[in-house]
N, C-alpha and C. Protein backbone atom coordinates (compact mmCIF):
# COMPACT_ATOMS: atom_id res chain seq x y z
N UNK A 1 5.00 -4.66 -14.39
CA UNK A 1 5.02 -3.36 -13.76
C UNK A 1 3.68 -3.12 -13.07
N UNK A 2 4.10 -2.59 -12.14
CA UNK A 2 2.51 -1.95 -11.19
C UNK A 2 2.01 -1.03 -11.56
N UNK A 3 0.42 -0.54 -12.06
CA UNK A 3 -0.08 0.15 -12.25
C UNK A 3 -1.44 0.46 -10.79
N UNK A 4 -1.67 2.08 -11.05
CA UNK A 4 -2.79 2.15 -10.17
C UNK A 4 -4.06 2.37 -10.72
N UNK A 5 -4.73 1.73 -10.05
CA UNK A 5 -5.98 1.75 -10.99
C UNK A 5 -7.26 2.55 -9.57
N UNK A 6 -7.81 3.74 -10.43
CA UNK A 6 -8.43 4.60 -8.95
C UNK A 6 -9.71 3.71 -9.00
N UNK A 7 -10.49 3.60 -7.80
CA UNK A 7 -11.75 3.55 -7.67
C UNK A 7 -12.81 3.64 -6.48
N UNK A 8 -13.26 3.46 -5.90
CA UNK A 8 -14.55 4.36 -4.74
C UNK A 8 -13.73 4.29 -3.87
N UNK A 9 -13.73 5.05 -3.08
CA UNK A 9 -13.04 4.36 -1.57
C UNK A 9 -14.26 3.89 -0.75
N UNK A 10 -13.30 2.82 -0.39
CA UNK A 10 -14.26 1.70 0.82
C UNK A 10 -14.99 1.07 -0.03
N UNK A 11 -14.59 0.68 -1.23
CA UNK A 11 -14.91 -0.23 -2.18
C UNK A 11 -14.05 -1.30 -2.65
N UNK A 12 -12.41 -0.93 -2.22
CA UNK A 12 -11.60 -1.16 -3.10
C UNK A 12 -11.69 -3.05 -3.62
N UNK A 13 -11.93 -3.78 -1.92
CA UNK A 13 -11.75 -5.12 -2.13
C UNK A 13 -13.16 -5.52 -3.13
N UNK A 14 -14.31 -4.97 -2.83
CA UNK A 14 -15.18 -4.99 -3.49
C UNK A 14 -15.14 -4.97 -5.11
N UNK A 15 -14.29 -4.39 -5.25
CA UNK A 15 -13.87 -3.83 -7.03
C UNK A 15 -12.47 -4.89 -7.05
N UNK A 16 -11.62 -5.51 -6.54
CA UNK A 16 -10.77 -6.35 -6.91
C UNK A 16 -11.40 -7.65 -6.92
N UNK A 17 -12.25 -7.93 -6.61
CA UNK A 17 -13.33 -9.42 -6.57
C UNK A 17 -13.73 -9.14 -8.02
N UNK A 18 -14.35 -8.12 -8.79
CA UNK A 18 -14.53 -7.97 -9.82
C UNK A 18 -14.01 -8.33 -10.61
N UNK A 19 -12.65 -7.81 -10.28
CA UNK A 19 -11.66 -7.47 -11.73
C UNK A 19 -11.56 -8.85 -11.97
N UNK A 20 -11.54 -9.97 -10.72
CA UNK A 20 -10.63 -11.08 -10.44
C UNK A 20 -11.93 -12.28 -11.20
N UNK A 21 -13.21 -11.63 -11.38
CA UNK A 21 -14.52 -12.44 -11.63
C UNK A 21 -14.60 -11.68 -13.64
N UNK A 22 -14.34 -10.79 -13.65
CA UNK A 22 -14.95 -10.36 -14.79
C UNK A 22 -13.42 -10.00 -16.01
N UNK A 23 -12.22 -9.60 -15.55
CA UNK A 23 -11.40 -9.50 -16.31
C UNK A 23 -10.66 -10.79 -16.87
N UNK A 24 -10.19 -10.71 -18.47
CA UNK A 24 -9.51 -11.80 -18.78
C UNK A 24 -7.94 -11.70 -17.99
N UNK A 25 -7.81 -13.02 -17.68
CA UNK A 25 -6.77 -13.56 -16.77
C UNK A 25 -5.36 -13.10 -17.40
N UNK A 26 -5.63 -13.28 -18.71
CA UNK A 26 -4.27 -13.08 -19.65
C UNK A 26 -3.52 -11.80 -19.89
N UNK A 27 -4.36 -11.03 -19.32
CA UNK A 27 -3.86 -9.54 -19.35
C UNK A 27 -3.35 -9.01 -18.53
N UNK A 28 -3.53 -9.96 -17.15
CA UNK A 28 -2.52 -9.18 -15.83
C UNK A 28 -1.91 -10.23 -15.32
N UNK A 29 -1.08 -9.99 -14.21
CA UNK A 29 -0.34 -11.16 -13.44
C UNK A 29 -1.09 -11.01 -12.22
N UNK A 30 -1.66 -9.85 -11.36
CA UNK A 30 -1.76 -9.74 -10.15
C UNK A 30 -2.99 -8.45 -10.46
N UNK A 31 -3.80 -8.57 -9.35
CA UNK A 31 -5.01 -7.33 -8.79
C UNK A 31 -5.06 -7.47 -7.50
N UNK A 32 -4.74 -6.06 -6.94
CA UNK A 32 -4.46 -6.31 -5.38
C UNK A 32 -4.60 -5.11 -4.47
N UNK A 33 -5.04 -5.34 -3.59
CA UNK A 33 -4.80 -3.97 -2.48
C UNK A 33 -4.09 -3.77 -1.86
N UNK A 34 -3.50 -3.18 -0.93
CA UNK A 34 -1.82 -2.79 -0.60
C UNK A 34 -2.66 -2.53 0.96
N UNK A 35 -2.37 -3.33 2.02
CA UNK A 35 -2.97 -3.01 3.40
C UNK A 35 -1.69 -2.95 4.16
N UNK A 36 -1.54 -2.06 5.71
CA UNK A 36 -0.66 -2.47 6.77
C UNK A 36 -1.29 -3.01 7.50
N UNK A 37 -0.77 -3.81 8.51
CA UNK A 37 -1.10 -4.20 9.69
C UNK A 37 -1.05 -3.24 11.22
N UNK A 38 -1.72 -3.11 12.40
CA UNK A 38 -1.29 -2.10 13.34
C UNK A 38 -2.29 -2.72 14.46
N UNK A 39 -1.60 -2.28 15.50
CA UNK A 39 -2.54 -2.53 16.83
C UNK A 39 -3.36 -1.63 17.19
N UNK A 40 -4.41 -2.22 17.68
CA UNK A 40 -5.22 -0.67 18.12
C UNK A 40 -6.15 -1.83 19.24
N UNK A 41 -6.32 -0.62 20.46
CA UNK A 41 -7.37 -1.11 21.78
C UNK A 41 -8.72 -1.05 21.49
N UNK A 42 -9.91 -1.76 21.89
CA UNK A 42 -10.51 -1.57 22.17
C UNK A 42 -11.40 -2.21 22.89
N UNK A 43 -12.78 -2.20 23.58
CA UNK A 43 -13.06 -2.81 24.77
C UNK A 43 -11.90 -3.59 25.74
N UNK A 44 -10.84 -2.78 26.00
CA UNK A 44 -10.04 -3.20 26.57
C UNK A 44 -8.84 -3.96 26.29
N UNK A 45 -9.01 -4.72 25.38
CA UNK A 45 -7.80 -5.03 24.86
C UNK A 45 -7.70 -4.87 23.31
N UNK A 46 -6.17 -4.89 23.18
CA UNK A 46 -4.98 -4.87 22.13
C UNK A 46 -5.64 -5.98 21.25
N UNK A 47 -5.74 -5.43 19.81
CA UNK A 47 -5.85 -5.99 19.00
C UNK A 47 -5.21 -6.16 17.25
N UNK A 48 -5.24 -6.76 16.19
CA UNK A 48 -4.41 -6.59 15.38
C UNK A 48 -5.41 -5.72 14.14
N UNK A 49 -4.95 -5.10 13.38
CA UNK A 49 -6.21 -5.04 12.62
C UNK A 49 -5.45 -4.25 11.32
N UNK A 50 -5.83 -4.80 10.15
CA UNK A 50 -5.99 -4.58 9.26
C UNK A 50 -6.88 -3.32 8.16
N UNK A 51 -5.59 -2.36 7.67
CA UNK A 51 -6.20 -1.20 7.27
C UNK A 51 -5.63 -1.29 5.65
N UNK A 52 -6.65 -0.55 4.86
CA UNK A 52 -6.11 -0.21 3.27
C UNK A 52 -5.15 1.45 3.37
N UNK A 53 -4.08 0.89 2.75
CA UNK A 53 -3.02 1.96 2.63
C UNK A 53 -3.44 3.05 1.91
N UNK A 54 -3.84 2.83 0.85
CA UNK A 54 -4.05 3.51 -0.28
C UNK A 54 -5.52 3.41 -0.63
N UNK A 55 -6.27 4.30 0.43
CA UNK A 55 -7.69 4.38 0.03
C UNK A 55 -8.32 4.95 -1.45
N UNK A 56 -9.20 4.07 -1.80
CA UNK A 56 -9.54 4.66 -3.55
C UNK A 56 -8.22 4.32 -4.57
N UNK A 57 -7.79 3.11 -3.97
CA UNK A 57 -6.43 2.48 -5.06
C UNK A 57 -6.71 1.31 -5.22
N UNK A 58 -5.94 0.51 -5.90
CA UNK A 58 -6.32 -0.82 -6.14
C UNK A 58 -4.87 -1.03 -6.94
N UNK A 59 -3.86 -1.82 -7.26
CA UNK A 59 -3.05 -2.10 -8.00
C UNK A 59 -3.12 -3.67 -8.77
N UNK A 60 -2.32 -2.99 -10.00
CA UNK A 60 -2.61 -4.07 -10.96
C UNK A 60 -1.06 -4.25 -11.42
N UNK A 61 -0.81 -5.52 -11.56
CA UNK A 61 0.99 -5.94 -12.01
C UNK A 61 0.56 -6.31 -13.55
N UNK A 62 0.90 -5.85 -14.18
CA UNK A 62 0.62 -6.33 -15.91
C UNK A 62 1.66 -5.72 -16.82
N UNK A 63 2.15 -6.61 -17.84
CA UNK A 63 3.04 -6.18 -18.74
C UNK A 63 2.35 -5.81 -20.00
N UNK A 64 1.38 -5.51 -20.03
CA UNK A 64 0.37 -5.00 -21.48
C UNK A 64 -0.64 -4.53 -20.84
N UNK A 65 -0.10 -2.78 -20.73
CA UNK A 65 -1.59 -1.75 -19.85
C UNK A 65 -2.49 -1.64 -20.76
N UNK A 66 -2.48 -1.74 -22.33
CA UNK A 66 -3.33 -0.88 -22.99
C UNK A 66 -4.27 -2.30 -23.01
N UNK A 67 -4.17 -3.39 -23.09
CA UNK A 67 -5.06 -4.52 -23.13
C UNK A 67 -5.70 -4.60 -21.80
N UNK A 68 -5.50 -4.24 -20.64
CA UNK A 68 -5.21 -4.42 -19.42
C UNK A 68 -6.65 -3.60 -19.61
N UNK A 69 -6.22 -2.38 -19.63
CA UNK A 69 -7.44 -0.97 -19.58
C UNK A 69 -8.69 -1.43 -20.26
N UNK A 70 -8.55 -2.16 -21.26
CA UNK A 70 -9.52 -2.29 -22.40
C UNK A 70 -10.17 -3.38 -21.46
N UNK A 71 -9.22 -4.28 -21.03
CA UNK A 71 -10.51 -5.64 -20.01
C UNK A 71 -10.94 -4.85 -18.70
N UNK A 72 -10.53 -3.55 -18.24
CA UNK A 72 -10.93 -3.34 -17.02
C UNK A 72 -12.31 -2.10 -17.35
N UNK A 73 -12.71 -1.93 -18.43
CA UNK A 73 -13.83 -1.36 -18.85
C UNK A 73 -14.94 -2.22 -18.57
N UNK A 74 -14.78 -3.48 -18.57
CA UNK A 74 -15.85 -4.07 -18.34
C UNK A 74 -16.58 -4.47 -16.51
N UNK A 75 -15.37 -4.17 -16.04
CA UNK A 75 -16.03 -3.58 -14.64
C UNK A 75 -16.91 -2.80 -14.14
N UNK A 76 -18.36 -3.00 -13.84
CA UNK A 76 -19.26 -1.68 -13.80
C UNK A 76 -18.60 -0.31 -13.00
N UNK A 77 -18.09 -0.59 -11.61
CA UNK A 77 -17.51 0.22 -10.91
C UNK A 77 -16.32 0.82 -11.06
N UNK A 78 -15.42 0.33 -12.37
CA UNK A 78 -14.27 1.07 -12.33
C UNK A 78 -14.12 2.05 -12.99
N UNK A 79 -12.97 3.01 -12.01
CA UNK A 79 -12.70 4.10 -12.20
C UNK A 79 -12.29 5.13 -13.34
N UNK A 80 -10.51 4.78 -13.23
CA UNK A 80 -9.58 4.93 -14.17
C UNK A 80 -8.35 4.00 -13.96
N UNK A 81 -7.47 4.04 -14.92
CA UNK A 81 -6.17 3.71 -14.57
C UNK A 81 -5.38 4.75 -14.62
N UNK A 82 -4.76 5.15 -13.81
CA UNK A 82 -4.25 6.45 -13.78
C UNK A 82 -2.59 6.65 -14.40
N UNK A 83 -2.87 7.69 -14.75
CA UNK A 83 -1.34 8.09 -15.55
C UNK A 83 -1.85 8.25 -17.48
N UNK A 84 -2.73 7.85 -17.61
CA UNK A 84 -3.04 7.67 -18.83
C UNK A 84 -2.83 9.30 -19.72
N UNK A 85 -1.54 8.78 -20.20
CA UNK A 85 -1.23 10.26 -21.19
C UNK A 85 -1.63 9.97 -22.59
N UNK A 86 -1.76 10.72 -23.59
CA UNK A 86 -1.93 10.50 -24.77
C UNK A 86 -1.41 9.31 -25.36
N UNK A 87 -0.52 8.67 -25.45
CA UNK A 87 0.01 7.79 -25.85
C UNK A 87 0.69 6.17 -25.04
N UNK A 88 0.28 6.57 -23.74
CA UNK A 88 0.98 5.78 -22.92
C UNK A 88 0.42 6.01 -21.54
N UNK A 89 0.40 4.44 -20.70
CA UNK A 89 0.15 4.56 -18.97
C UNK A 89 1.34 4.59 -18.46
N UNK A 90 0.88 5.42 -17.20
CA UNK A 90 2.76 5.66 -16.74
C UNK A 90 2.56 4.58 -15.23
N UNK A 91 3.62 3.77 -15.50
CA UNK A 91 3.39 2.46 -14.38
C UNK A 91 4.31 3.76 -12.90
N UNK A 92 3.56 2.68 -11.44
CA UNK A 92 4.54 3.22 -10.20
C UNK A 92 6.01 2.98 -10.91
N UNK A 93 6.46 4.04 -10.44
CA UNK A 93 8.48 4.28 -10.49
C UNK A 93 8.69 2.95 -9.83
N UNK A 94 9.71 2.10 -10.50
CA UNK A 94 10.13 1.28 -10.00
C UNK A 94 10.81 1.04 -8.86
N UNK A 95 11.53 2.35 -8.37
CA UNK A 95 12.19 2.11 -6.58
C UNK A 95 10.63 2.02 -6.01
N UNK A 96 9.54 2.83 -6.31
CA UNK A 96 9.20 2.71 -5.47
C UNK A 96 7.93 1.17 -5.21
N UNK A 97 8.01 0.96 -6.26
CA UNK A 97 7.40 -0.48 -6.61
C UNK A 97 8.45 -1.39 -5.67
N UNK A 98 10.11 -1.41 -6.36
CA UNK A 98 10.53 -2.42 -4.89
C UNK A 98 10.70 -2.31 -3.53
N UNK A 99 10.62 -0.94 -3.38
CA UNK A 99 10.42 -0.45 -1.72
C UNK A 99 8.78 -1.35 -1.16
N UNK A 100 7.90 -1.16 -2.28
CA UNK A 100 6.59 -2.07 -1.28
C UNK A 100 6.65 -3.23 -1.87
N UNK A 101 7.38 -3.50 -2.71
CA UNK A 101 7.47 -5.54 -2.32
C UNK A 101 8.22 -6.44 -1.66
N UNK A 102 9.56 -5.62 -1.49
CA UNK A 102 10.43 -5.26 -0.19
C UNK A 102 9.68 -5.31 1.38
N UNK A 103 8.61 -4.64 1.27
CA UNK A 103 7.78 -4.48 2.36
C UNK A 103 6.51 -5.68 2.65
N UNK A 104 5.69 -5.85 1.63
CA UNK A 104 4.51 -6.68 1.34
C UNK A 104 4.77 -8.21 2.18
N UNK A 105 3.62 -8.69 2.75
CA UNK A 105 4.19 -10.45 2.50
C UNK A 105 3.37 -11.00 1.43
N UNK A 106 3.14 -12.47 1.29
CA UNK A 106 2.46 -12.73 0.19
C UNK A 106 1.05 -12.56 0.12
N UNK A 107 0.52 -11.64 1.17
CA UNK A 107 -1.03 -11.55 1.31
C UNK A 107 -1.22 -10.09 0.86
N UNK A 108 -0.33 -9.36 0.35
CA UNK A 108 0.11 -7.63 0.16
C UNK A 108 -0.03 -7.42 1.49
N UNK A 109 0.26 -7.20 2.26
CA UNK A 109 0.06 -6.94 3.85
C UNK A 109 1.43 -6.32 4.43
N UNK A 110 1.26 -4.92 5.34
CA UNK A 110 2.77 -4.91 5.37
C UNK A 110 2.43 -4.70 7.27
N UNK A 111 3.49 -6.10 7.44
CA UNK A 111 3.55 -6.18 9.11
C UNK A 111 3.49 -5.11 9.77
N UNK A 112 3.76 -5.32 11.12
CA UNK A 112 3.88 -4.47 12.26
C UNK A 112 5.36 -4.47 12.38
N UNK A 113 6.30 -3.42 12.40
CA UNK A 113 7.85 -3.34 12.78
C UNK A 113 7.50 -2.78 14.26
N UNK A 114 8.66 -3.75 15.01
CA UNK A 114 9.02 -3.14 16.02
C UNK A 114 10.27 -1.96 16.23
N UNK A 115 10.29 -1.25 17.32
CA UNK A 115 11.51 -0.67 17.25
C UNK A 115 11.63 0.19 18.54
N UNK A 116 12.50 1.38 19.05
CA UNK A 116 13.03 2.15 19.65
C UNK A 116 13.20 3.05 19.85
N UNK A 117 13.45 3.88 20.65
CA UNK A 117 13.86 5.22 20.18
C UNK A 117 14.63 5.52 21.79
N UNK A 118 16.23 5.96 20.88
CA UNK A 118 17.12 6.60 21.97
C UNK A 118 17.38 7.85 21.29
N UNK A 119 17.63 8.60 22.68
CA UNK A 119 17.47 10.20 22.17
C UNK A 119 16.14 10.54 21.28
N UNK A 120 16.69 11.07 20.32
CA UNK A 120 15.64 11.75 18.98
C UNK A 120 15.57 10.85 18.07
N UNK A 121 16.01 9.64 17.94
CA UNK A 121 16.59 9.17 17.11
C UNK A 121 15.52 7.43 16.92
N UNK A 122 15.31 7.15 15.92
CA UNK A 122 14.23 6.06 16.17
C UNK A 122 15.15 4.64 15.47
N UNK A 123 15.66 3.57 15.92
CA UNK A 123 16.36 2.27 15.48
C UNK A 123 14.79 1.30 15.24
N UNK A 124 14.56 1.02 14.32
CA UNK A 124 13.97 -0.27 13.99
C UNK A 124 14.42 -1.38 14.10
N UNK A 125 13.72 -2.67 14.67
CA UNK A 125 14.87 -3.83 15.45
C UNK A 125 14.14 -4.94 14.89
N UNK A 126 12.62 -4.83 14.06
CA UNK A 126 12.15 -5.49 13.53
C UNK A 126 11.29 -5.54 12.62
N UNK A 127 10.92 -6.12 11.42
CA UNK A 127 9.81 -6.06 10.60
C UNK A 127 10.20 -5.21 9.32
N UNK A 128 8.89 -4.95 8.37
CA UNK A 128 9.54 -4.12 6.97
C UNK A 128 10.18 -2.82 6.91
N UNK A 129 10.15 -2.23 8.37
CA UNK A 129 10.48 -0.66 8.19
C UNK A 129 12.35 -0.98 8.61
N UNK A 130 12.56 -2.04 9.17
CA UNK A 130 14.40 -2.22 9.28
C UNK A 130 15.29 -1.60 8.58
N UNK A 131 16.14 -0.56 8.68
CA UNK A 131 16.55 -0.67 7.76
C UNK A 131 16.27 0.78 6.50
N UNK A 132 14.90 1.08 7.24
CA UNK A 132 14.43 2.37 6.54
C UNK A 132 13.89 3.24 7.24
N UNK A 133 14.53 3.56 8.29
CA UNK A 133 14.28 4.77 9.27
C UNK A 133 14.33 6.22 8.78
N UNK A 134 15.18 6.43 7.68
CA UNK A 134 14.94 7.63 7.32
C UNK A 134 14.21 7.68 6.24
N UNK A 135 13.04 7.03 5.71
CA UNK A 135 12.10 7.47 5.51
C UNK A 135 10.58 7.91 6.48
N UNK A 136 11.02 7.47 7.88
CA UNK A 136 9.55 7.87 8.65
C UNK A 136 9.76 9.19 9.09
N UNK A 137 9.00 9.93 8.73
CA UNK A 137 8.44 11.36 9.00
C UNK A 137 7.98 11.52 10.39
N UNK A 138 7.03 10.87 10.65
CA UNK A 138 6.56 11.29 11.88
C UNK A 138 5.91 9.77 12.36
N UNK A 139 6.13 9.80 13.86
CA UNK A 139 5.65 8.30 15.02
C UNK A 139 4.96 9.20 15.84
N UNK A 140 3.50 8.47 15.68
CA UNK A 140 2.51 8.20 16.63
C UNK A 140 2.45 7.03 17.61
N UNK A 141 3.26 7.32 18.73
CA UNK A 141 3.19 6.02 19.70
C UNK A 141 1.73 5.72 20.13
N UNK A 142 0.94 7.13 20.86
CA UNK A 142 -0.36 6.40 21.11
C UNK A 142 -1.34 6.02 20.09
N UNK A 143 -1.23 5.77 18.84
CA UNK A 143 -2.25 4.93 17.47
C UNK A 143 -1.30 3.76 17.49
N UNK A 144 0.38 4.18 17.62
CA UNK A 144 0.98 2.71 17.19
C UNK A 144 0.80 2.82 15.75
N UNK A 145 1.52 4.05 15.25
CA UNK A 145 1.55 4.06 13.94
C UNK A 145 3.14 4.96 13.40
N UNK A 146 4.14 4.81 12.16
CA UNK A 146 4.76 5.56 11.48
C UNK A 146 3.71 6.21 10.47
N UNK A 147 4.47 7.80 10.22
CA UNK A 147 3.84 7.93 8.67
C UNK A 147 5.63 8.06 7.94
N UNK A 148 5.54 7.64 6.83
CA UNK A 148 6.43 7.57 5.81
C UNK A 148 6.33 8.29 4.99
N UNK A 149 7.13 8.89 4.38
CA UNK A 149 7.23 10.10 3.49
C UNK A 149 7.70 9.23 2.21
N UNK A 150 6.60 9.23 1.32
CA UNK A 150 6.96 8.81 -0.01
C UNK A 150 6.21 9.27 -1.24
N UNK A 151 7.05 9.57 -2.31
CA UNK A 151 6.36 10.09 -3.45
C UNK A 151 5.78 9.29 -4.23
N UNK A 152 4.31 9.33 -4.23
CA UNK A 152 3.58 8.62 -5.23
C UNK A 152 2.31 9.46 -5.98
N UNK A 153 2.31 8.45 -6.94
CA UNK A 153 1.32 9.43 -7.82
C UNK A 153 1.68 10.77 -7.71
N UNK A 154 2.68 10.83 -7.92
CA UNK A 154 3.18 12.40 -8.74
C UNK A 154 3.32 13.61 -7.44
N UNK A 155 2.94 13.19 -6.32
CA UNK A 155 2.83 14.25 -5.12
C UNK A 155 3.65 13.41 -3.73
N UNK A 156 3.99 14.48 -2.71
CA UNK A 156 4.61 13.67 -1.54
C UNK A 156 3.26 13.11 -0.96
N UNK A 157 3.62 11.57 -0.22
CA UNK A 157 2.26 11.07 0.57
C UNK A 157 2.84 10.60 1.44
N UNK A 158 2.10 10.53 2.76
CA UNK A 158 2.11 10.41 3.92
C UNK A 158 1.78 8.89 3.55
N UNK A 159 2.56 7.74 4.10
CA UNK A 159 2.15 6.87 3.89
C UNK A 159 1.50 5.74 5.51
N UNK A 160 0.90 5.54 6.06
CA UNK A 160 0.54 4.86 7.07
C UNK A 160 1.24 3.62 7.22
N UNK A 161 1.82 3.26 8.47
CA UNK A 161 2.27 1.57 8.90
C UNK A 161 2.75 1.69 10.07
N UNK A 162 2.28 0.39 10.61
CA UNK A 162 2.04 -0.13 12.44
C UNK A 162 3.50 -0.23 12.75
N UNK A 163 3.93 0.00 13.64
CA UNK A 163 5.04 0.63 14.89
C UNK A 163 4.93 0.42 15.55
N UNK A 164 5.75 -0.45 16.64
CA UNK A 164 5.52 -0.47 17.90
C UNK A 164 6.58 -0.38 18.34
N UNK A 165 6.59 0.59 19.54
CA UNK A 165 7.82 1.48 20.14
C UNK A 165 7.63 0.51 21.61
N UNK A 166 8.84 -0.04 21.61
CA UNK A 166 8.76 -1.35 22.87
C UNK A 166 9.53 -0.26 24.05
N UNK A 167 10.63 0.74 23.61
CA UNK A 167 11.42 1.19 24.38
C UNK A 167 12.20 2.71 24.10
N UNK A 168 11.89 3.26 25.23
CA UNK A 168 12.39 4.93 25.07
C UNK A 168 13.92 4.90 25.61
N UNK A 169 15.10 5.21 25.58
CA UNK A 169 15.76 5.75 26.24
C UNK A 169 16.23 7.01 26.28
């Protein structure tokens, strides 16, 4: 199960080199950051570039949180693991855990979808968002971005990922 584990923002890869140098191996399966991919211009041309989804997050796949927590104390920089109730860590909801591995490739990275829009109406024709049009909230054609409406960590979040709208009709 995926857990989130908070810590600085604009630290995050910084603090997963850690976990990956200083935590015992046996306690997790995976430590990872969750990035999209998106185009953006500059000095003139189109470029690809790589952003963290979930700034001040970091995720951890482990089937034993309370051992998990206990090796991630030894990280100078870390945060919390979040969800931690009296008795128990509360892992991501599982739809929404397979909605982003559904999405992820094997680098956690979630592509660029292409797609459309006739009328009001937006068709995805390629990439992880196929298929899940009615979760995008709102398209920014000039960033070349969706935001996605998804509940995490206990509140609605705007979630960021690259779009590219090839065609209006």
């Amino acid at each position: 199960m995926w857990y989130a584990v908070q810590v600085e923002t604009g630290r995050e890869e910084t603090v997963r080199e850690y976990f990956h140098r200083l935590v015992d191996r046996s306690v997790y399966n995976e430590i990872f950051v969750i990035r999209f991919n998106r185009m953006k211009k500059f000095y003139g041309k189109w470029h690809k570039e790589s952003s963290v989804m979930f700034p001040g997050y970091i995720f951890i796949d482990t089937d034993t949180p309370e051992p998990a927590y206990e090796e991630l104390k030894k990280v100078p920089v870390f945060t919390s693991l979040l969800g931690r109730d009296k008795q128990y860590f509360v892992p991501i909801e599982r739809s929404k855990e397979e909605l982003f591995r559904s999405m992820l490739d094997d680098n956690h990275e979630i592509a660029i979808s292409t797609g459309l829009i006739e009328g009001d109406k937006v068709i995805i024709t390629d990439g992880p968002l196929a298929g899940k049009e009615a979760m995008i909230k709102k398209i920014n054609r000039h960033k070349r971005i969706a935001i996605l409406n998804v509940t995490m960590f206990g509140e609605s979040v705007g979630v960021t990922v690259g779009l590219e709208i090839v065609e209006k009709r």
